[in-house]
C-alpha atoms as a PDB file:
ATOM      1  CA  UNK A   1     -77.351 193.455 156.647  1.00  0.00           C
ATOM      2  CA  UNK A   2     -75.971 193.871 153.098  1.00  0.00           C
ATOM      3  CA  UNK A   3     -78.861 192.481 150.734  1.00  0.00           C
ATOM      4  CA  UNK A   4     -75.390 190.430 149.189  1.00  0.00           C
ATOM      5  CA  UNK A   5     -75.164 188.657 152.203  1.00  0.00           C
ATOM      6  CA  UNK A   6     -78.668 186.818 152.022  1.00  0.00           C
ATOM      7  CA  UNK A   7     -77.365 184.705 149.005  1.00  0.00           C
ATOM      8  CA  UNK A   8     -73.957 184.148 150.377  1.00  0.00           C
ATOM      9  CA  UNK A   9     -73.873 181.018 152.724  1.00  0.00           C
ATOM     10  CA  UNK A  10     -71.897 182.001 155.188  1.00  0.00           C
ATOM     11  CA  UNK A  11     -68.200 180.785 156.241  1.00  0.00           C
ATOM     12  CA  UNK A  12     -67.948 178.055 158.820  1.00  0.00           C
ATOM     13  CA  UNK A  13     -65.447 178.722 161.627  1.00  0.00           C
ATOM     14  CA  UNK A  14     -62.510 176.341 161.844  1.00  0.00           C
ATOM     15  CA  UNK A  15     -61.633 174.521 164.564  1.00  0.00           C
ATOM     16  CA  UNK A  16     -58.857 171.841 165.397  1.00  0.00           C
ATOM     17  CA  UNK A  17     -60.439 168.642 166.520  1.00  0.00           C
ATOM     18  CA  UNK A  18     -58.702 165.543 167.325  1.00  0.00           C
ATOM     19  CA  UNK A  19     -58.853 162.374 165.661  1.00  0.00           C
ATOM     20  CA  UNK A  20     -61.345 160.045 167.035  1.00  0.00           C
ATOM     21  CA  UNK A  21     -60.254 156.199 167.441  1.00  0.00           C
ATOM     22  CA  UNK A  22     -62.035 155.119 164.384  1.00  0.00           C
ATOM     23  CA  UNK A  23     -59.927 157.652 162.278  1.00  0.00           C
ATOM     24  CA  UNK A  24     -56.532 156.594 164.047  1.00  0.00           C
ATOM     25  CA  UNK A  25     -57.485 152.497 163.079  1.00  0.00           C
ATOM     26  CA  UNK A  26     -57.744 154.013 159.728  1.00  0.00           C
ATOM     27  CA  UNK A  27     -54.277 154.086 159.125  1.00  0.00           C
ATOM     28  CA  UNK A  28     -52.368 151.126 159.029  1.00  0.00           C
ATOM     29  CA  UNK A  29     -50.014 150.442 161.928  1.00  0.00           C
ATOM     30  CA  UNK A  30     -46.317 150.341 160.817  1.00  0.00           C
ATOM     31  CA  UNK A  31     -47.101 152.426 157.351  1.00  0.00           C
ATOM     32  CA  UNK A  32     -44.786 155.412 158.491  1.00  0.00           C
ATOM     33  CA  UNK A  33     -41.397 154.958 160.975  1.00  0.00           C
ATOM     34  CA  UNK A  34     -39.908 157.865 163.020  1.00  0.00           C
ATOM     35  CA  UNK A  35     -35.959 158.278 163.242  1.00  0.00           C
ATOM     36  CA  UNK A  36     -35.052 157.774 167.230  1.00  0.00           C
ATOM     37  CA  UNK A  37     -31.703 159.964 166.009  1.00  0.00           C
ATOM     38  CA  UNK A  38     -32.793 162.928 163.822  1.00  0.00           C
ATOM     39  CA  UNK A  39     -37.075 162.465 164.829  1.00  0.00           C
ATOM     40  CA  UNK A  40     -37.956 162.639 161.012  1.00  0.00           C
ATOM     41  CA  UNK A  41     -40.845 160.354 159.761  1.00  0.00           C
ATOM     42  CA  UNK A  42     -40.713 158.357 156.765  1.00  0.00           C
ATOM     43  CA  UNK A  43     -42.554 155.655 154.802  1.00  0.00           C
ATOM     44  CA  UNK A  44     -41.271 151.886 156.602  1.00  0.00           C
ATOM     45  CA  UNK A  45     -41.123 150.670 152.993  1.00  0.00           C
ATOM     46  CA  UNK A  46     -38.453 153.559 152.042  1.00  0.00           C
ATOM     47  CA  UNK A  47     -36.765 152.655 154.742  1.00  0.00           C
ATOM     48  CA  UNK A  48     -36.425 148.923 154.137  1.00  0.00           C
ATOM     49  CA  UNK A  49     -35.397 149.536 150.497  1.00  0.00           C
ATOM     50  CA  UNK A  50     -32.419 151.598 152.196  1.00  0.00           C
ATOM     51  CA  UNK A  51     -31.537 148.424 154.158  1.00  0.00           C
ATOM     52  CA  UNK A  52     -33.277 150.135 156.855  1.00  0.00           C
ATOM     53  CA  UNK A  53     -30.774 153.193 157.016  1.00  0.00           C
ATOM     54  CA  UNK A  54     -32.161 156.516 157.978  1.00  0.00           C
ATOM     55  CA  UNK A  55     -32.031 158.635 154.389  1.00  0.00           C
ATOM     56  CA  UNK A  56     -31.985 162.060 156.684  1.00  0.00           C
ATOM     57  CA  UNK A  57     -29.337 161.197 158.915  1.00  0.00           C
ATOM     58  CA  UNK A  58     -27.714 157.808 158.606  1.00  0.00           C
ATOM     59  CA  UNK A  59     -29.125 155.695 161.544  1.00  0.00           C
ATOM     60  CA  UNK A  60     -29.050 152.493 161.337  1.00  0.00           C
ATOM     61  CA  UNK A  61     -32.303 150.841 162.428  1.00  0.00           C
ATOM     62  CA  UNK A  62     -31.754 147.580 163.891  1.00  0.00           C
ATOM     63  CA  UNK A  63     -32.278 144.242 161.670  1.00  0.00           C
ATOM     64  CA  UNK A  64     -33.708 141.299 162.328  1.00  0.00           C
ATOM     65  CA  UNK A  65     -32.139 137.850 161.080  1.00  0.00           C
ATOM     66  CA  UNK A  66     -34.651 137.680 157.902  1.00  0.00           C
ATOM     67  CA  UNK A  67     -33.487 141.189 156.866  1.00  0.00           C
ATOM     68  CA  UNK A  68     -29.818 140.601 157.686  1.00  0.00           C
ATOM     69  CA  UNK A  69     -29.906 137.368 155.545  1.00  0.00           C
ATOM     70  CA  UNK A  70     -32.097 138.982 152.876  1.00  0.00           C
ATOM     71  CA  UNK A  71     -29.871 142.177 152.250  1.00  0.00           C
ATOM     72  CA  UNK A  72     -26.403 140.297 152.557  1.00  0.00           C
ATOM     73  CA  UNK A  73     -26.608 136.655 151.097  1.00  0.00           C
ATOM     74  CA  UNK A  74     -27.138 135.932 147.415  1.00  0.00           C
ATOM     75  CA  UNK A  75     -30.753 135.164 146.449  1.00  0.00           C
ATOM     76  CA  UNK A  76     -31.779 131.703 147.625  1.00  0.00           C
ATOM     77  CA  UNK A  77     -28.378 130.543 148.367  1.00  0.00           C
ATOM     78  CA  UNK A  78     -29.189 130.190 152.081  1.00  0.00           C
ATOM     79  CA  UNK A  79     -29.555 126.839 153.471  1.00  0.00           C
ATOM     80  CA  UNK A  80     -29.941 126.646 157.192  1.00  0.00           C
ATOM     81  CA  UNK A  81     -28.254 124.743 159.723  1.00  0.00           C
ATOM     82  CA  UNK A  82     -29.010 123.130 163.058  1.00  0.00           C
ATOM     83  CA  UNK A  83     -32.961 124.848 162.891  1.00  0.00           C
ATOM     84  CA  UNK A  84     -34.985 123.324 165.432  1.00  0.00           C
ATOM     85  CA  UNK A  85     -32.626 123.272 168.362  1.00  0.00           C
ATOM     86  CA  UNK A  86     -34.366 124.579 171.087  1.00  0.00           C
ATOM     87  CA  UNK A  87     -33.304 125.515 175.043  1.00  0.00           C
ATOM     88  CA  UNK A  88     -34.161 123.591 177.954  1.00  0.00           C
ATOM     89  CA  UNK A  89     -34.163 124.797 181.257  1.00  0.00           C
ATOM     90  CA  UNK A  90     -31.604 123.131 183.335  1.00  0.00           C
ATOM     91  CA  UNK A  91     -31.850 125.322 186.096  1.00  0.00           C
ATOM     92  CA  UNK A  92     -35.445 125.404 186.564  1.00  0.00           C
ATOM     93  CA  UNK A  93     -35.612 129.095 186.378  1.00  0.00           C
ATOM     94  CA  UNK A  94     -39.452 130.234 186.620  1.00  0.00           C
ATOM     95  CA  UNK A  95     -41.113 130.653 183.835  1.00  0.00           C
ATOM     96  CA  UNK A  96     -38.182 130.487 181.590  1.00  0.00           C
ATOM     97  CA  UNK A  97     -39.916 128.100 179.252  1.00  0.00           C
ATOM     98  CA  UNK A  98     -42.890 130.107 178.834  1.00  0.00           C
ATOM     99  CA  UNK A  99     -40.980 132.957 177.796  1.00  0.00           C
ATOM    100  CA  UNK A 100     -39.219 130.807 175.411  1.00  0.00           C
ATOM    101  CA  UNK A 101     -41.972 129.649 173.729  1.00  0.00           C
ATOM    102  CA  UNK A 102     -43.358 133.205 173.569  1.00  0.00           C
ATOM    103  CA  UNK A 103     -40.389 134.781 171.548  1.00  0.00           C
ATOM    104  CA  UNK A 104     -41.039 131.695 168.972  1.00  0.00           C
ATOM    105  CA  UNK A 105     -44.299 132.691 168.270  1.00  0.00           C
ATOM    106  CA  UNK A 106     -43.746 136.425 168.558  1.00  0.00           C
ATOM    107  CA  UNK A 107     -40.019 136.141 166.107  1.00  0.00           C
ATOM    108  CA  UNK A 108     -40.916 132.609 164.317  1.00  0.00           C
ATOM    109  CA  UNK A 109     -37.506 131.254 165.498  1.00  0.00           C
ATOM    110  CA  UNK A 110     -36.428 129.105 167.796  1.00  0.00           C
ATOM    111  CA  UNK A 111     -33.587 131.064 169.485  1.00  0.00           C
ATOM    112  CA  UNK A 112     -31.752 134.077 168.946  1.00  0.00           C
ATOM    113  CA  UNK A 113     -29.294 132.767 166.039  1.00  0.00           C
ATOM    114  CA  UNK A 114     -29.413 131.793 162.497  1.00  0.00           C
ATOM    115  CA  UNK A 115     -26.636 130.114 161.436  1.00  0.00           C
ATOM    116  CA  UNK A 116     -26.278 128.299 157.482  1.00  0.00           C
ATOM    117  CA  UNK A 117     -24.357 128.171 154.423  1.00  0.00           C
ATOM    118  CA  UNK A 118     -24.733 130.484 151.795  1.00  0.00           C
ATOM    119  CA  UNK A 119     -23.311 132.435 148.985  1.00  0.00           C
ATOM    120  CA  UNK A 120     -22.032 136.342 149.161  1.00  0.00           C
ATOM    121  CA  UNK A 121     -21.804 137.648 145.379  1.00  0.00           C
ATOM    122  CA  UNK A 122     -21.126 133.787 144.415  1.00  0.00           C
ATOM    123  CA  UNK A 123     -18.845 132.630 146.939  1.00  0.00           C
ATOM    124  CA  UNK A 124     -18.953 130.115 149.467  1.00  0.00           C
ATOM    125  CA  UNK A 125     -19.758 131.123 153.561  1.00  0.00           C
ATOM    126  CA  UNK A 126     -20.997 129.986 156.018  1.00  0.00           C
ATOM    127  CA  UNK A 127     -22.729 132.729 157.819  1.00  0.00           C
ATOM    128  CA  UNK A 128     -24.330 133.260 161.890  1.00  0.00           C
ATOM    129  CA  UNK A 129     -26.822 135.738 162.385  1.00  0.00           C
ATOM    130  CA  UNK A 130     -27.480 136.863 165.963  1.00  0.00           C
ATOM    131  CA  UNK A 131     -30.939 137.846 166.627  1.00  0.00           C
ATOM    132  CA  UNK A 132     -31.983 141.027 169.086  1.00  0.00           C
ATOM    133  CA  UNK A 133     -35.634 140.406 168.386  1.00  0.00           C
ATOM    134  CA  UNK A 134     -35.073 137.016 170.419  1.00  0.00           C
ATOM    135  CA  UNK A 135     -34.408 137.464 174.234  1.00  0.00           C
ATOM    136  CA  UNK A 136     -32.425 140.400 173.190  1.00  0.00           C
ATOM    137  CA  UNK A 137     -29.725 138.047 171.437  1.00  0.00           C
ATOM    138  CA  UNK A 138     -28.794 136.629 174.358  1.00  0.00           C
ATOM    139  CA  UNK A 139     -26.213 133.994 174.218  1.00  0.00           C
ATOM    140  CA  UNK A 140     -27.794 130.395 176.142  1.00  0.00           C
ATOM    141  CA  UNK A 141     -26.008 127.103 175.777  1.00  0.00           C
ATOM    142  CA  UNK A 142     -27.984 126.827 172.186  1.00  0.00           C
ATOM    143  CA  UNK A 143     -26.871 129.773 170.840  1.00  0.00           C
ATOM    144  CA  UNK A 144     -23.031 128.754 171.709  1.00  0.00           C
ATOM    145  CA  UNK A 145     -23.706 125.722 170.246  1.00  0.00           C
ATOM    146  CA  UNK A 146     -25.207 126.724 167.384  1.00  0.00           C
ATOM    147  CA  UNK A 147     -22.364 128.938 166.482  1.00  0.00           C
ATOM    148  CA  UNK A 148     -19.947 126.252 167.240  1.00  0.00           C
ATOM    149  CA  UNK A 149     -21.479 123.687 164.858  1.00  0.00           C
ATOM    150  CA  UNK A 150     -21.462 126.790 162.319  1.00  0.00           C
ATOM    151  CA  UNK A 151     -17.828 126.843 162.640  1.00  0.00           C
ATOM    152  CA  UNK A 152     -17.212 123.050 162.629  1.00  0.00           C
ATOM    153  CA  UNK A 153     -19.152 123.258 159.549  1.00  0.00           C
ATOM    154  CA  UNK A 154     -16.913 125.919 158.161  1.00  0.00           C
ATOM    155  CA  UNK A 155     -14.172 124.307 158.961  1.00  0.00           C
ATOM    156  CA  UNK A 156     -15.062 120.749 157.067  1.00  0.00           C
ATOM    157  CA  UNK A 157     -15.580 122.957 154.202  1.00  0.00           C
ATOM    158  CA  UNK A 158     -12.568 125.072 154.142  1.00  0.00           C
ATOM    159  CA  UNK A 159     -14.629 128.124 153.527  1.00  0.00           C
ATOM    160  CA  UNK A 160     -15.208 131.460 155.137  1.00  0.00           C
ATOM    161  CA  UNK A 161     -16.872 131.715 158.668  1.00  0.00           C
ATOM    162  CA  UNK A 162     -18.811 135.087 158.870  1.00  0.00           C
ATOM    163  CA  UNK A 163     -20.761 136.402 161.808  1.00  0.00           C
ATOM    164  CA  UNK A 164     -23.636 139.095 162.654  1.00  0.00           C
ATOM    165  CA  UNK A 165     -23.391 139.789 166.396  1.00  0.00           C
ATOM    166  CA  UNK A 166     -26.275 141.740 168.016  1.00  0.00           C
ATOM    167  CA  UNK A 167     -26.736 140.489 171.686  1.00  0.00           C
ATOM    168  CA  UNK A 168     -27.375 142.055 175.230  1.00  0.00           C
ATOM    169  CA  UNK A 169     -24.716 139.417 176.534  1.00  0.00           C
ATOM    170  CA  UNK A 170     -24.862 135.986 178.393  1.00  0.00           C
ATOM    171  CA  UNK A 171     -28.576 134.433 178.916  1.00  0.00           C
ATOM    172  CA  UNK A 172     -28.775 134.625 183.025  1.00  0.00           C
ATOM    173  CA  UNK A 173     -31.876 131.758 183.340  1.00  0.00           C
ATOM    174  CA  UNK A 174     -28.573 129.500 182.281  1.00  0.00           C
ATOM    175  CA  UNK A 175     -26.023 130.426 184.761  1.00  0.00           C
ATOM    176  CA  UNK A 176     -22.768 129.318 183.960  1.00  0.00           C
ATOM    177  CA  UNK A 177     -23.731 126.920 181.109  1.00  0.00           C
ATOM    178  CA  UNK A 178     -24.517 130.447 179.360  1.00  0.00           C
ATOM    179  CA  UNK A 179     -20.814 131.737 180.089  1.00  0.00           C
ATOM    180  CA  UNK A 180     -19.523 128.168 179.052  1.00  0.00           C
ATOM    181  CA  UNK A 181     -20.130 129.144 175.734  1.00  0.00           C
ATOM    182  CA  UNK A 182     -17.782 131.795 175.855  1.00  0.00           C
ATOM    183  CA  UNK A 183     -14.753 129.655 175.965  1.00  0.00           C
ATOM    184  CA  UNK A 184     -16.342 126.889 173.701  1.00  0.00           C
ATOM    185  CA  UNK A 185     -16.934 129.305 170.822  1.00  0.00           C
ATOM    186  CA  UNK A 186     -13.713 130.538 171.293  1.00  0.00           C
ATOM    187  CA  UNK A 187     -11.677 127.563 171.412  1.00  0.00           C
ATOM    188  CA  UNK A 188     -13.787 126.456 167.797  1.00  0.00           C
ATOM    189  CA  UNK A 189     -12.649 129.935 166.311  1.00  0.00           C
ATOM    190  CA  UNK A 190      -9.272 129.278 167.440  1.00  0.00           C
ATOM    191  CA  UNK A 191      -8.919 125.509 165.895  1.00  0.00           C
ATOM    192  CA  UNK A 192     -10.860 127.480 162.906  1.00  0.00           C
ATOM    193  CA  UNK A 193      -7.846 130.147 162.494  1.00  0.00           C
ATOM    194  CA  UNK A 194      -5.238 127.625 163.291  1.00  0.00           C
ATOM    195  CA  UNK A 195      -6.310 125.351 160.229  1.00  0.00           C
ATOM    196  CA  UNK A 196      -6.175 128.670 157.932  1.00  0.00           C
ATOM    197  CA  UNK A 197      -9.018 130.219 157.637  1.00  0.00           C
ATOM    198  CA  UNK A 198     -11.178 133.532 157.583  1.00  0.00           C
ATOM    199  CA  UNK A 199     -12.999 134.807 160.226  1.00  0.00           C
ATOM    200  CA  UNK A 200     -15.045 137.726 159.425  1.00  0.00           C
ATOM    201  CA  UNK A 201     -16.837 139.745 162.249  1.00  0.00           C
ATOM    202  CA  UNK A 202     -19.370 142.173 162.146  1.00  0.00           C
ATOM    203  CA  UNK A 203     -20.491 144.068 165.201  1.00  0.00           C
ATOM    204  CA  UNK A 204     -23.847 145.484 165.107  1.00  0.00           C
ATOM    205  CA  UNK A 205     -26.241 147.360 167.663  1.00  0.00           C
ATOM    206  CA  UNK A 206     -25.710 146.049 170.382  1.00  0.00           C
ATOM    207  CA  UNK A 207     -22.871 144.202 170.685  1.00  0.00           C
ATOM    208  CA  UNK A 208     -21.849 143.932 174.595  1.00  0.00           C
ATOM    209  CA  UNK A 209     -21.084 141.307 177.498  1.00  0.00           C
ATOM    210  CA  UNK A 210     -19.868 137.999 177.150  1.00  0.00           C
ATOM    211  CA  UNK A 211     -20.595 137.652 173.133  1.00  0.00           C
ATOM    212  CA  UNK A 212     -18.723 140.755 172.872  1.00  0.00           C
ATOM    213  CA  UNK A 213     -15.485 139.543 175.351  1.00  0.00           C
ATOM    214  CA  UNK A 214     -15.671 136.256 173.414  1.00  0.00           C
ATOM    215  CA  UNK A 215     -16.514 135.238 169.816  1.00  0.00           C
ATOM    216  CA  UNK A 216     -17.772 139.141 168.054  1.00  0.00           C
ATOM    217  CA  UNK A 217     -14.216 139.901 168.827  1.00  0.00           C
ATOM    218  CA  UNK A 218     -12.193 137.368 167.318  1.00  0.00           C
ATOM    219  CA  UNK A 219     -12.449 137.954 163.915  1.00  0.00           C
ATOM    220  CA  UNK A 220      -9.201 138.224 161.691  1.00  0.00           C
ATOM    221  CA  UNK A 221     -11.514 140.988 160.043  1.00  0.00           C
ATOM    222  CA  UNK A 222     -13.657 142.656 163.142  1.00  0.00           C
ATOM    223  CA  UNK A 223     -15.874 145.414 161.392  1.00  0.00           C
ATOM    224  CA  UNK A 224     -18.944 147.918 163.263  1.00  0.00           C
ATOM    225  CA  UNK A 225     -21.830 149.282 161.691  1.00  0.00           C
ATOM    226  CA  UNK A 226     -21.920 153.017 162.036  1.00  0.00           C
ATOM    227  CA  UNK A 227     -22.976 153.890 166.319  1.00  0.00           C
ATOM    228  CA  UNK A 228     -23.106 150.773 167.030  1.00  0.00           C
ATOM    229  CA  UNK A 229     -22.907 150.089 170.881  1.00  0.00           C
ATOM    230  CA  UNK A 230     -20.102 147.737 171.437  1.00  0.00           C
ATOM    231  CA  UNK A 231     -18.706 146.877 175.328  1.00  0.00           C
ATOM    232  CA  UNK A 232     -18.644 144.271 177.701  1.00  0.00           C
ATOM    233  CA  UNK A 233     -19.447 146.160 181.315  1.00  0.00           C
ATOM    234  CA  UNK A 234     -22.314 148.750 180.719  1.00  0.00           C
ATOM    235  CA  UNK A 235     -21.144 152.384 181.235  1.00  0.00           C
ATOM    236  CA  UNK A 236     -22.808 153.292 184.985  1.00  0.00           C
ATOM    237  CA  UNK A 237     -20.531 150.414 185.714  1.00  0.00           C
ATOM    238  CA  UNK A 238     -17.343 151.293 184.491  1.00  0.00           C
ATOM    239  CA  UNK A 239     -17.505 155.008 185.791  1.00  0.00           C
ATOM    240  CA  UNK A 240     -18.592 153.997 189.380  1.00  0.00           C
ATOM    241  CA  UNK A 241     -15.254 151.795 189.291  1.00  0.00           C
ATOM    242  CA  UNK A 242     -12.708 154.236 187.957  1.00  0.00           C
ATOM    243  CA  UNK A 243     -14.498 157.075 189.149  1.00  0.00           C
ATOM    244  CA  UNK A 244     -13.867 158.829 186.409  1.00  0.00           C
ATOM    245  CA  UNK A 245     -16.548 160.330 183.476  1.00  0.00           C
ATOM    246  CA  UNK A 246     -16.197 158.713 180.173  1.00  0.00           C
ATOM    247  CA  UNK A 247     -16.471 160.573 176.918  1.00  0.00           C
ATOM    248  CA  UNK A 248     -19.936 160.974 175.541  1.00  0.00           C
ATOM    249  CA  UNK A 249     -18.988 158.613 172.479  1.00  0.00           C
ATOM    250  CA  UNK A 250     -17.953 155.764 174.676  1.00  0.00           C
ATOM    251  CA  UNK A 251     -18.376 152.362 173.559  1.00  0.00           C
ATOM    252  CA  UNK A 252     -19.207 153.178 170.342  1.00  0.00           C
ATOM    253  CA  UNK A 253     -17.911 151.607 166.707  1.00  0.00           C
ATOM    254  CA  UNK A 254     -16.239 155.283 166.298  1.00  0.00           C
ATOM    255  CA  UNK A 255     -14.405 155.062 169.612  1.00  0.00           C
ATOM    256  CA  UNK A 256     -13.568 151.782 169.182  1.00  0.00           C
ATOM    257  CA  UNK A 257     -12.056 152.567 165.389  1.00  0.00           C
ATOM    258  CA  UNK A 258     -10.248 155.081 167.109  1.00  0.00           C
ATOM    259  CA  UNK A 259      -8.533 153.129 169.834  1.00  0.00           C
ATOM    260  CA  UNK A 260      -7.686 150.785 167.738  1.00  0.00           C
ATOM    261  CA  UNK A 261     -10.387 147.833 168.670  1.00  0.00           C
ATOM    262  CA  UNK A 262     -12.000 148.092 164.794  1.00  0.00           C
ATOM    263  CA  UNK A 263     -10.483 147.154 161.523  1.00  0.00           C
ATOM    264  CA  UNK A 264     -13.261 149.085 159.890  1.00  0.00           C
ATOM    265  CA  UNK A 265     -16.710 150.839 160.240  1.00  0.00           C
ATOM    266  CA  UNK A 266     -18.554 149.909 157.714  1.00  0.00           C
ATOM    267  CA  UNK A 267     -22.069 151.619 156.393  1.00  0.00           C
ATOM    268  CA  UNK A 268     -24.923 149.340 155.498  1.00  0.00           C
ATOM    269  CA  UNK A 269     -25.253 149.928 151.999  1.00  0.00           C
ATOM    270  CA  UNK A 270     -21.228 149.171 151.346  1.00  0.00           C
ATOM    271  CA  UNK A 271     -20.964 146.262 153.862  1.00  0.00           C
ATOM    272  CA  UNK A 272     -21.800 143.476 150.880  1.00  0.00           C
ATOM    273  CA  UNK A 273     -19.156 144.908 148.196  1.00  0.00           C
ATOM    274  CA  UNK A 274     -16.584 145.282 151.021  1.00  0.00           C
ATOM    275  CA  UNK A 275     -17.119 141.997 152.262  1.00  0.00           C
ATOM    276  CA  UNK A 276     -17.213 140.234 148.648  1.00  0.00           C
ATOM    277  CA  UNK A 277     -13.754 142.079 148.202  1.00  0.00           C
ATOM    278  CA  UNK A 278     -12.667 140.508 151.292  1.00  0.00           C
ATOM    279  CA  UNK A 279     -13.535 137.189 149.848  1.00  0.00           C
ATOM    280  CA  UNK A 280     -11.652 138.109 146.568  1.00  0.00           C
ATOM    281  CA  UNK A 281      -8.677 138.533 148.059  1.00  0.00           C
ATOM    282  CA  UNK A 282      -8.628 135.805 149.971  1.00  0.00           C
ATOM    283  CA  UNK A 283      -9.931 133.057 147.515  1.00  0.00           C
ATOM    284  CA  UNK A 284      -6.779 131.302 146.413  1.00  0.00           C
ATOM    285  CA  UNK A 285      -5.355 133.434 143.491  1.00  0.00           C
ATOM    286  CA  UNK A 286      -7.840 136.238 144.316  1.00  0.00           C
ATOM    287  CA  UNK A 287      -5.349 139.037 145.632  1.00  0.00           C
ATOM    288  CA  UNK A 288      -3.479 138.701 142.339  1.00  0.00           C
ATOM    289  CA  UNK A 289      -7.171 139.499 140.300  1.00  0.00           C
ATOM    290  CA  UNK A 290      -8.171 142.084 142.828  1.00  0.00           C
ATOM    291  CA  UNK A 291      -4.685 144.085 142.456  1.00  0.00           C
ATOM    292  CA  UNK A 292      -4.981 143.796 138.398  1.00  0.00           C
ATOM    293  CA  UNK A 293      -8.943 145.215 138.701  1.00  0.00           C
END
């Protein structure tokens, strides 16, 4: 042995080890969010100050009703409407309740729509927000009726009726209450339009069944966010029946831009300015100020 190497401490080998429990509790849970699109990992709190947009690739994460409200209405102009209406179970499906109850806890609301008046870049709307987080959105006799008050309430107003729609269809533990509110929403949009005034729709992730064969589609304005998934039958469905394959883009906002079922897909980050245009022009003597600007 070189006499150098009695004073040198030799070099420990390297060796991958995997982190033990302790180490994984060490990080907090939800610091870091991976893209389901493009599989790149970022910071959650980068992500929520992009509105929850992917900054690699442009996927939009979905939103809750908080966020939705947060990122589109002006700063406390949000007063709710209708909050602590609740479903009952009229068919006695089992365990329905229970389930119920634990969505309230899990998404602090009481069903899976937010509906209130507000301001967008100072004017006046009244404004629904469909939930996901809450039995997947789906549309019970409290959600139509939530959404039809919304538009009653719009209507005594004479201001804008705007819409968030992110739903997995009609509730099933309601049976045909649940598709009642398909024509009931519809026939309040309809006495809504007839008396003059603007219906703005904006179809987000999913979109599909009844809500999307009823009231997301009845907009004077009916806008997508970008890959949105918007359809009434699911695709397995539709190709059994025809027999035929569908294109791989099927039933989404791009397809349905394309054929002619979108006025508009619109990004996150734009959808506020676009929409406060919208308003512009259609606040009495607006069109004139927006065609000068």
């Amino acid at each position: 042995m070189p006499i150098k190497d009695l004073f040198t401490k030799p070099k420990k080998k390297k060796y991958a080890t995997i982190p033990t429990e302790a180490a994984k509790q060490d990080v907090p849970e939800g610091i870091m969010t991976k893209c389901p699109r493009c599989k790149k990992i970022m910071y959650s709190k980068e992500l929520m100050k992009n509105l929850k947009v992917c900054v690699h690739c442009g996927y939009h994460h979905p939103m809750n009703s908080k966020e939705r409200l947060k990122s589109f209405v002006d700063e406390g102009s949000f007063v709710e409407l209708d909050r602590y209406m609740i479903s009952e179970n009229p068919l006695g499906f089992p365990d329905y309740i229970e389930k119920l109850e634990k969505d309230r806890q899990k998404t602090n609301l009481n069903e899976a729509v937010v509906t209130g008046v507000c301001k967008v870049e100072g004017h006046d709307a009244v404004v629904a927000v469909m939930d996901s987080t809450f039995r997947m959105g789906s549309m019970g006799s409290v959600v139509g009726e939530k959404i039809t008050r919304a538009i009653e309430k719009a209507g005594e107003l004479s201001i804008p009726f705007i819409i968030f729609t992110a739903s997995g269809g009609a509730r099933m533990q309601e049976g045909v209450l649940s598709l009642m509110q398909m024509a009931k929403t519809s026939v309040a949009l309809k006495k809504f339009s007839d008396e003059g005034n603007l219906i703005i729709s904006i179809m987000t992730h999913p979109t599909t069944g009844g809500v999307s064969a009823s009231f997301a589609s009845l907009g004077d304005y009916n806008f997508a966010e970008p890959g949105a998934l918007i359809g009434f039958a699911g695709r397995r469905i539709i190709e059994q029946t025809i027999r035929e394959e569908l294109p791989e883009d099927f039933q989404t906002a791009e397809f349905l831009l394309k054929h002619g079922q979108l006025d508009a897909v619109i990004s996150r980050d734009d959808l506020r300015e676009k929409i406060s245009t919208l308003l512009d022009i259609h606040t009495p003597g607006g069109e004139i100020e927006w065609l000068e600007n």
